[in-house]
Protein backbone atom coordinates (compact mmCIF):
# COMPACT_ATOMS: atom_id res chain seq x y z
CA UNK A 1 0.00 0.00 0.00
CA UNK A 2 2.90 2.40 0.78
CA UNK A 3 4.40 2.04 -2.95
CA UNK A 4 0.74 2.73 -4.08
CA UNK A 5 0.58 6.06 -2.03
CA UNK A 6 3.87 6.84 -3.61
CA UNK A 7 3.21 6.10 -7.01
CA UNK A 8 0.51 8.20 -6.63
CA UNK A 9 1.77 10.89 -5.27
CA UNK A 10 4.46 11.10 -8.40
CA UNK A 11 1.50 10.81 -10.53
CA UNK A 12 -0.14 14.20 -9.24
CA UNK A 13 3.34 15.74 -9.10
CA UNK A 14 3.46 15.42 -12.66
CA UNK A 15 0.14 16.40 -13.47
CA UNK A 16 0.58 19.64 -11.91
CA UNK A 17 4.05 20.02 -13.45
CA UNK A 18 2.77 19.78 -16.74
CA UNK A 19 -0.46 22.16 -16.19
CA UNK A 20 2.07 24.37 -15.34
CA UNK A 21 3.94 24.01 -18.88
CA UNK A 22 1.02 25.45 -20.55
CA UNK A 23 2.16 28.75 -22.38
CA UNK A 24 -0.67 31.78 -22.49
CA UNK A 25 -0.13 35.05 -25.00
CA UNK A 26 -2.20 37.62 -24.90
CA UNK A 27 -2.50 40.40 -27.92
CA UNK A 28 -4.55 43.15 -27.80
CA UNK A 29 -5.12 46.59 -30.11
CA UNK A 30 -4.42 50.12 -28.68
CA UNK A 31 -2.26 48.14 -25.85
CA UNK A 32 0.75 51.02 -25.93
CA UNK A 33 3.50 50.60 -23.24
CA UNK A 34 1.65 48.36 -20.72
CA UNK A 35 -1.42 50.33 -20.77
CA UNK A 36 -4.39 51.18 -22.85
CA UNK A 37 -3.58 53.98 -25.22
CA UNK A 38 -5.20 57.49 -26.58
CA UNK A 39 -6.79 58.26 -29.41
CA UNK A 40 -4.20 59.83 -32.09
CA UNK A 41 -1.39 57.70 -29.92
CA UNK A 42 1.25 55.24 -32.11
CA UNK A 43 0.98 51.58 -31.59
CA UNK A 44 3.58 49.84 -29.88
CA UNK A 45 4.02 47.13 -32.48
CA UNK A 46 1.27 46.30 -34.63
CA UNK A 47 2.28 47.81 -38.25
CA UNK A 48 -0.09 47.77 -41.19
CA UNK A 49 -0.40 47.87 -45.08
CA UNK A 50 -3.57 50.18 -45.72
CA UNK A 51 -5.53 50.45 -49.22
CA UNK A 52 -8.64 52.92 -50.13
CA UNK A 53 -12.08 52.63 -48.38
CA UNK A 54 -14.68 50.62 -49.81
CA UNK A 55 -12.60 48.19 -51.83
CA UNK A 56 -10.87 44.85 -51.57
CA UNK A 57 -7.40 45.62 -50.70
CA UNK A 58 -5.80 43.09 -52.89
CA UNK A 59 -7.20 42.07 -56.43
CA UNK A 60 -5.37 38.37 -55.54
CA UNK A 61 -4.76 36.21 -52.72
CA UNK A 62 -2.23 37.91 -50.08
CA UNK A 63 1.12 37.08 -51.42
CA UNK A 64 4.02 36.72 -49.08
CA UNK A 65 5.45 40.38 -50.12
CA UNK A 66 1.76 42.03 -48.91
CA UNK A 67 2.12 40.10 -45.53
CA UNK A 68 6.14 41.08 -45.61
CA UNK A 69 4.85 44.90 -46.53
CA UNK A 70 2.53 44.83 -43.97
CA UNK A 71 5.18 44.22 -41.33
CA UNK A 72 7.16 46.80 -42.41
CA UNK A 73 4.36 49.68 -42.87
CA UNK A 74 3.84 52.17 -40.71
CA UNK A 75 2.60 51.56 -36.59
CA UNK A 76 -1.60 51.91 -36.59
CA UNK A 77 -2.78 54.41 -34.95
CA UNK A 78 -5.30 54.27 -31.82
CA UNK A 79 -8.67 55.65 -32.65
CA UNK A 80 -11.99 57.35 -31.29
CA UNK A 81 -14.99 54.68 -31.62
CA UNK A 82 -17.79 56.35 -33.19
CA UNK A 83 -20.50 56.98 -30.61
CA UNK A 84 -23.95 55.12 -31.38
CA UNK A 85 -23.03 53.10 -34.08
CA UNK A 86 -19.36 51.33 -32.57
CA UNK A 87 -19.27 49.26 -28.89
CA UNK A 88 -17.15 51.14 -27.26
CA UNK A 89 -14.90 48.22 -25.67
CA UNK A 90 -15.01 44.65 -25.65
CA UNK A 91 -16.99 43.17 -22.55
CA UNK A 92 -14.28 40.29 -22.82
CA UNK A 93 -11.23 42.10 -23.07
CA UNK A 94 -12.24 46.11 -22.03
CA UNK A 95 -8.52 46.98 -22.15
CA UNK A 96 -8.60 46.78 -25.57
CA UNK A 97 -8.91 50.21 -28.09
CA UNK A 98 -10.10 51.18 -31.20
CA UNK A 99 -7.14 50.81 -34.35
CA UNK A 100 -6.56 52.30 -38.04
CA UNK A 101 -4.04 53.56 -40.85
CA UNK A 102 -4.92 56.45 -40.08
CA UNK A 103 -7.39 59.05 -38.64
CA UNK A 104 -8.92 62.49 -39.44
CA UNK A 105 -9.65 64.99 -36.31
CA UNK A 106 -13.60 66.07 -35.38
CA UNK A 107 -13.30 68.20 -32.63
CA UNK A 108 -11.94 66.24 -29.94
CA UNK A 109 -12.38 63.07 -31.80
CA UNK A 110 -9.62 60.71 -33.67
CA UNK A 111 -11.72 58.99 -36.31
CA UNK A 112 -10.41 56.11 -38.45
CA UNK A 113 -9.70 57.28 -42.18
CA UNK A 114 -11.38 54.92 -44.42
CA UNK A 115 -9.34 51.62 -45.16
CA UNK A 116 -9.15 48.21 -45.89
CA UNK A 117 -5.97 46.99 -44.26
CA UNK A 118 -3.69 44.40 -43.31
CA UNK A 119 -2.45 44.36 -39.73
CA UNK A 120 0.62 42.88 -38.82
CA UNK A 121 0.70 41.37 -35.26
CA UNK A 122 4.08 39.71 -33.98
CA UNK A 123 4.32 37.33 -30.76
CA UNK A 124 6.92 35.10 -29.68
CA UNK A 125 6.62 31.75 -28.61
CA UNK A 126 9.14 30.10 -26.07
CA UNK A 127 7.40 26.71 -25.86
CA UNK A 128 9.87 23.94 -27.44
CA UNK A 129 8.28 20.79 -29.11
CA UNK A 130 4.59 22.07 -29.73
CA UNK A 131 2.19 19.81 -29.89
CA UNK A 132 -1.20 21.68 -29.45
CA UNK A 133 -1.83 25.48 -30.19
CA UNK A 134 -5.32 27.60 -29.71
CA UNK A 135 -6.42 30.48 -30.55
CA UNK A 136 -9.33 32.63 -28.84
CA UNK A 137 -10.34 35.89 -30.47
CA UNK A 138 -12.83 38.47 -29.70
CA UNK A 139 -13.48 41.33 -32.12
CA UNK A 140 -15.17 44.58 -33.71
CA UNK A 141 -14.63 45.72 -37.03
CA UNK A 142 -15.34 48.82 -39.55
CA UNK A 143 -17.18 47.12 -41.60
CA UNK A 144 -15.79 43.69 -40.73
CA UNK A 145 -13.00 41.16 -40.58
CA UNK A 146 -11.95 39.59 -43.85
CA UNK A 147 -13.55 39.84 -47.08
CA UNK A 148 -16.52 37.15 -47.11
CA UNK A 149 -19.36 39.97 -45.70
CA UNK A 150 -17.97 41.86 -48.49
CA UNK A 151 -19.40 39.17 -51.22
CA UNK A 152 -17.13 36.58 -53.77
CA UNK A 153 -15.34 39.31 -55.32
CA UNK A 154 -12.78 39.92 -52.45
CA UNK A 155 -10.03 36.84 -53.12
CA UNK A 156 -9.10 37.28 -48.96
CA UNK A 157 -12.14 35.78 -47.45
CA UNK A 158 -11.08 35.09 -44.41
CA UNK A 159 -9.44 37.74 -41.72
CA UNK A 160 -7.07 35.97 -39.90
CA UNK A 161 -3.58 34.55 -41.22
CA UNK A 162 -0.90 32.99 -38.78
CA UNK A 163 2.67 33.32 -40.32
CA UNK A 164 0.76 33.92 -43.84
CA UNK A 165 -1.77 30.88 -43.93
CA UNK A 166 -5.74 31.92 -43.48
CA UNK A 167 -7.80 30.74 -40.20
CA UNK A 168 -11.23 30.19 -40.90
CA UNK A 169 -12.27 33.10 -38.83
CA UNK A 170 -14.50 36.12 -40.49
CA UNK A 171 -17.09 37.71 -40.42
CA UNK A 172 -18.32 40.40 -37.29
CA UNK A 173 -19.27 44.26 -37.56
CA UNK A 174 -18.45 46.93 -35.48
CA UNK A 175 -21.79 47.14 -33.65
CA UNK A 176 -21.13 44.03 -31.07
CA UNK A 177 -18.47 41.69 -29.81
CA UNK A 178 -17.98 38.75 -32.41
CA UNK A 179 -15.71 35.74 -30.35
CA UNK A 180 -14.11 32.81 -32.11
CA UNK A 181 -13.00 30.01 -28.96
CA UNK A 182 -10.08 27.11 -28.74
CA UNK A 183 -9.82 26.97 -32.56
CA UNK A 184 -7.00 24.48 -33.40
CA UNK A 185 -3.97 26.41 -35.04
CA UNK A 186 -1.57 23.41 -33.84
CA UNK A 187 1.23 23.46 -36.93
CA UNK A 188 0.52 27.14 -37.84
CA UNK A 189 2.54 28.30 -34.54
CA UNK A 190 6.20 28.21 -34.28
CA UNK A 191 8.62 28.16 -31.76
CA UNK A 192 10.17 31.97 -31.38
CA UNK A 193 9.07 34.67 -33.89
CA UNK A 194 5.09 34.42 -35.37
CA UNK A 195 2.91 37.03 -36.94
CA UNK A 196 -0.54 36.90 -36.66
CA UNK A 197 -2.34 38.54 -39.24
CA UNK A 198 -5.81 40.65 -39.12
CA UNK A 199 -7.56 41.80 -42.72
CA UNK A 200 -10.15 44.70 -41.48
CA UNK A 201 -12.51 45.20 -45.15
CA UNK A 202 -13.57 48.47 -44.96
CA UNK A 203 -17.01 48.70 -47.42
CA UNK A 204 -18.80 51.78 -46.42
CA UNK A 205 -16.17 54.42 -47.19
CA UNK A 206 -17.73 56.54 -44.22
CA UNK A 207 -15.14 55.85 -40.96
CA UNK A 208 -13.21 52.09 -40.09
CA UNK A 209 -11.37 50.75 -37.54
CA UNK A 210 -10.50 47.41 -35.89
CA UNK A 211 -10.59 46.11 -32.03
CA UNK A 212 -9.63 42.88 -31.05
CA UNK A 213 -8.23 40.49 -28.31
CA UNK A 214 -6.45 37.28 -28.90
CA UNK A 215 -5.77 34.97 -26.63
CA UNK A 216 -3.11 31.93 -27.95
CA UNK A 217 -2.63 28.77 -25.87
CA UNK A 218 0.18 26.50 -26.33
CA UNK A 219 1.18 23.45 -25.01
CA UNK A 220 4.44 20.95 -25.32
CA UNK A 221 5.04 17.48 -26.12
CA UNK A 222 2.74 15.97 -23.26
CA UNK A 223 5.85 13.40 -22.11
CA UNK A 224 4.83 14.47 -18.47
CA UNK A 225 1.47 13.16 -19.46
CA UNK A 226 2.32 10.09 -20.67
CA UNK A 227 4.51 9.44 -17.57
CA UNK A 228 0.86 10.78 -15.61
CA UNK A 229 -0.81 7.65 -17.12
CA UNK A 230 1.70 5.01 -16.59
CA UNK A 231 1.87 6.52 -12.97
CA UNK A 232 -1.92 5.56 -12.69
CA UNK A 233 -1.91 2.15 -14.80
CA UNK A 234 1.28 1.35 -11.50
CA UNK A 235 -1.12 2.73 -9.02
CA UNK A 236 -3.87 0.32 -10.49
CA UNK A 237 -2.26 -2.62 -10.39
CA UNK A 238 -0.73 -2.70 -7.50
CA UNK A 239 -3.47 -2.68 -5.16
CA UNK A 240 -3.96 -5.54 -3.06
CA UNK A 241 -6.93 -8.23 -4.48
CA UNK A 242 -9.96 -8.77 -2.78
CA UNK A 243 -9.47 -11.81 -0.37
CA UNK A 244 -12.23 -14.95 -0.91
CA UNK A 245 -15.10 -14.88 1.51
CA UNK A 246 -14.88 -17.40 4.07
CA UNK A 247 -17.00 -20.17 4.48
């Protein structure tokens, strides 16, 4: 019984070893030196390649030199939301601001220039040996994310590429929270430098803008857990059998 207790014992060591090897990034617009940023202020790090309102921004699929352009274009700026029409924060991440290209000034206001655009978003991962990646993503968008509201003619569908390849996430406006949860990006996330890409289709030509949170979860090669189940199969068979009933 005493090996049993022991065994385990290692068994739950391990387990809560390997919860602990569980890697969390967190992205969010507007986030500018560790705190939520001003209207008319410079992103830290998210760059963009902008086109004209009211038009696809590419007459083709995104080709590796628009993704490489839209890392090296100019920071987005950090935006006014519209009043009425925009949420003003996202109930799931409220830490989280307003984005564009670009903005004209109303007063007091910071409004988003019209623009499709192509955000460039980099994270690093320090996890070794993936072996399961998530993504979680909550968002607004002037008019909305990726091309497929916008109807066939827009070759960019979808508004969310990881180191250049689409998610199947799109869709959303800029009047409520859209959320996307867990979705399996296991292979598209690398160890060290990724780029997470987000394709805001402007299609009014009025005002646009982007807000979004995304939440990646990443997880090593689950040796710990493998050791977790041969820990209980020990446990299991070592426990003393049932002795016959006596006569």
């Amino acid at each position: 019984m005493r090996t049993t207790h022991l065994t385990a014992l290692f068994a739950l060591t391990i387990a809560a070893s390997n919860a602990l090897a569980l890697e969390t990034i967190t992205l969010r617009s507007g986030w500018i030196s560790n705190a939520p940023g001003i209207p008319s202020q410079i992103e830290d790090d998210i760059t963009v390649l902008a086109g004209p309102g009211g038009t696809a921004l590419s007459a083709t699929a995104f080709t590796p030199a628009q993704f490489a352009a839209a890392q090296s274009g100019p920071f987005a700026r950090v935006i006014t939301p519209v009043s009425g029409p925009w949420i003003a924060t996202l109930p799931a991440d409220p830490l989280a601001r307003w984005i564009n290209p670009s903005f004209f000034a109303t007063g007091p206001f910071f409004l988003g220039t019209p623009a499709s655009a192509l955000y460039a978003v980099p994270f690093n991962v320090t996890t070794t040996g993936i072996t399961s990646a998530t993504l979680t993503l909550h968002w607004a968008c002037d008019d909305t994310l990726g091309g497929l509201l916008a109807g066939a003619g827009d070759p960019n569908q979808m508004g969310v590429y990881i180191n250049g390849v689409p998610v199947p996430i799109a869709g959303g406006s800029f009047s409520s929270q859209s959320s996307v949860f867990n979705v399996n990006v296991t292979g598209l996330v690398n160890t060290g430098a990724n780029t997470m890409y987000l394709y805001q289709r402007d299609i009014g030509v009025s005002v646009s803008g982007l807000i979004f949170s995304a939440t990646y979860n990443i997880l090593p090669a689950p040796g710990a857990a493998g050791l977790l189940g041969l820990g209980g199969l020990c446990a299991v068979r070592r426990r003393r059998p049932a002795l016959p009933a006596r006569a």
